[in-house]
Protein backbone atom coordinates (compact mmCIF):
# COMPACT_ATOMS: atom_id res chain seq x y z
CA UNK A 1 49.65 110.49 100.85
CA UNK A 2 46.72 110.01 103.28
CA UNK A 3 43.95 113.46 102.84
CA UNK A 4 40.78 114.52 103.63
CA UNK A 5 38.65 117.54 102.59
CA UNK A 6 36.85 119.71 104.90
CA UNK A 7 35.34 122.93 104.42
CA UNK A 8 37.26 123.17 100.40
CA UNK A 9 40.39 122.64 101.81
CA UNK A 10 42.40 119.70 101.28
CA UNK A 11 44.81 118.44 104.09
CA UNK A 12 47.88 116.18 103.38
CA UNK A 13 48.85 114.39 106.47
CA UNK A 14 51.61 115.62 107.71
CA UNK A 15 53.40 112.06 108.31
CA UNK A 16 53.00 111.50 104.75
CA UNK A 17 54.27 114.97 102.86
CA UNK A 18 58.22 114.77 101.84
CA UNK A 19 61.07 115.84 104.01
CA UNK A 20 63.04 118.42 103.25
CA UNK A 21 66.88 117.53 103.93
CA UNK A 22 69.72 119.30 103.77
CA UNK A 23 72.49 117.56 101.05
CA UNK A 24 69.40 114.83 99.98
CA UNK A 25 68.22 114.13 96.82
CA UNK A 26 67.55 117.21 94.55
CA UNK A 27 63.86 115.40 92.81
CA UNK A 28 62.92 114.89 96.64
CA UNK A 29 64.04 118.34 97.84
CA UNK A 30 62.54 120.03 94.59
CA UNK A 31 59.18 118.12 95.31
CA UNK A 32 59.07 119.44 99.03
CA UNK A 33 59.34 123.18 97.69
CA UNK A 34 57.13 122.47 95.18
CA UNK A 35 54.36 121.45 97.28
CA UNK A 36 54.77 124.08 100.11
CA UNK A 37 54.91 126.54 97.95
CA UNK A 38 51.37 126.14 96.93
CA UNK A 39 50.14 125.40 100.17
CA UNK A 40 47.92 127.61 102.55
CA UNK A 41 49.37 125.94 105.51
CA UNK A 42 52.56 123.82 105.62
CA UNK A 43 54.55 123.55 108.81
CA UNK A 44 56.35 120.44 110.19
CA UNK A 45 54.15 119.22 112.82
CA UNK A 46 50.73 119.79 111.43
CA UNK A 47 48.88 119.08 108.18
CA UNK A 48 49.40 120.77 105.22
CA UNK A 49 46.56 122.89 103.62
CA UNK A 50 45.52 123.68 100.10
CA UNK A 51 42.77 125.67 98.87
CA UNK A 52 40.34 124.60 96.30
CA UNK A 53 41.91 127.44 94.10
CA UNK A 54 45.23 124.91 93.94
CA UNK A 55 43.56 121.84 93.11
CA UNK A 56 43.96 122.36 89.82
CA UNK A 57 47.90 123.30 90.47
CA UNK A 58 48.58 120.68 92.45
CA UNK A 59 47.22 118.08 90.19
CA UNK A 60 49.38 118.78 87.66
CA UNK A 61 52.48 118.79 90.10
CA UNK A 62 51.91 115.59 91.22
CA UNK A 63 51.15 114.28 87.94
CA UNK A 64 54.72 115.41 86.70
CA UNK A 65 56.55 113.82 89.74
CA UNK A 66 54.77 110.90 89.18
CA UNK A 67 55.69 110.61 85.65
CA UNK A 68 59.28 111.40 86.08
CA UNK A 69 59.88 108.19 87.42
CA UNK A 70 61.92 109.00 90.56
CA UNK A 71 59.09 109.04 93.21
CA UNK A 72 56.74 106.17 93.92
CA UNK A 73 53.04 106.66 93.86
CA UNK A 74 52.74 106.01 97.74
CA UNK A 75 54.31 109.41 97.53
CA UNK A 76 52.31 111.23 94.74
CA UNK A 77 48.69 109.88 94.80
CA UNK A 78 46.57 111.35 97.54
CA UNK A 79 44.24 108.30 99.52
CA UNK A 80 41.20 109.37 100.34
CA UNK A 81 39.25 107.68 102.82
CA UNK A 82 36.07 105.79 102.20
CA UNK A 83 33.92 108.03 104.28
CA UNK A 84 34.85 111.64 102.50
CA UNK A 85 32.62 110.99 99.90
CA UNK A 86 33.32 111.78 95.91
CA UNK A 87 36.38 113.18 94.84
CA UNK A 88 36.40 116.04 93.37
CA UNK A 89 36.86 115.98 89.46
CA UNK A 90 39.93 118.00 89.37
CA UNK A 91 41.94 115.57 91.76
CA UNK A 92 40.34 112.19 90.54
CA UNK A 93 43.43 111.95 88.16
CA UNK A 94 45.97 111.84 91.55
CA UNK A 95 43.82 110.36 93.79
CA UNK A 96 42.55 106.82 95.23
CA UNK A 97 40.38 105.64 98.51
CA UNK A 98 43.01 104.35 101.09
């Protein structure tokens, strides 16, 4: 998922967070919940927002849907571009430069 930090807040671009859909694959759905429910900011045609107070959370969420097998990494390591810098130490396990 392409993000960026600004101002300790990471954004997830909202192209690249899952869809919800209705009768779809429970890991998918369950992942979609999982995510907004953490999130500062998560509506459909903007990106989503965590605070640096999640980091830490979210990690660990995408970490577990990672390792379950059933989503691909496209969809649960966050790609950083070259220009934001260093990644924070709490999402260097999740993350990669695009």
């Amino acid at each position: 998922m392409k993000a960026k930090i600004q101002d300790s807040v990471l954004f997830l671009h909202h192209e690249d967070v899952p869809e919800y859909k209705k009768g779809g694959s429970v890991v998918r759905n369950s992942y979609f919940w999982a995510l907004r429910s953490i999130a500062g900011k998560a509506s459909r045609y903007s990106d989503w927002e965590y605070e640096s107070e999640v980091w830490f959370a979210l990690t660990r969420m995408l970490l577990s849907f990672a390792e379950s097998g059933y989503l691909g990494l496209k969809e649960t390591v966050l790609e950083f571009p070259l220009s934001q810098g260093e990644i924070p130490e709490v999402l260097r396990d999740v993350s990669t430069w695009e």
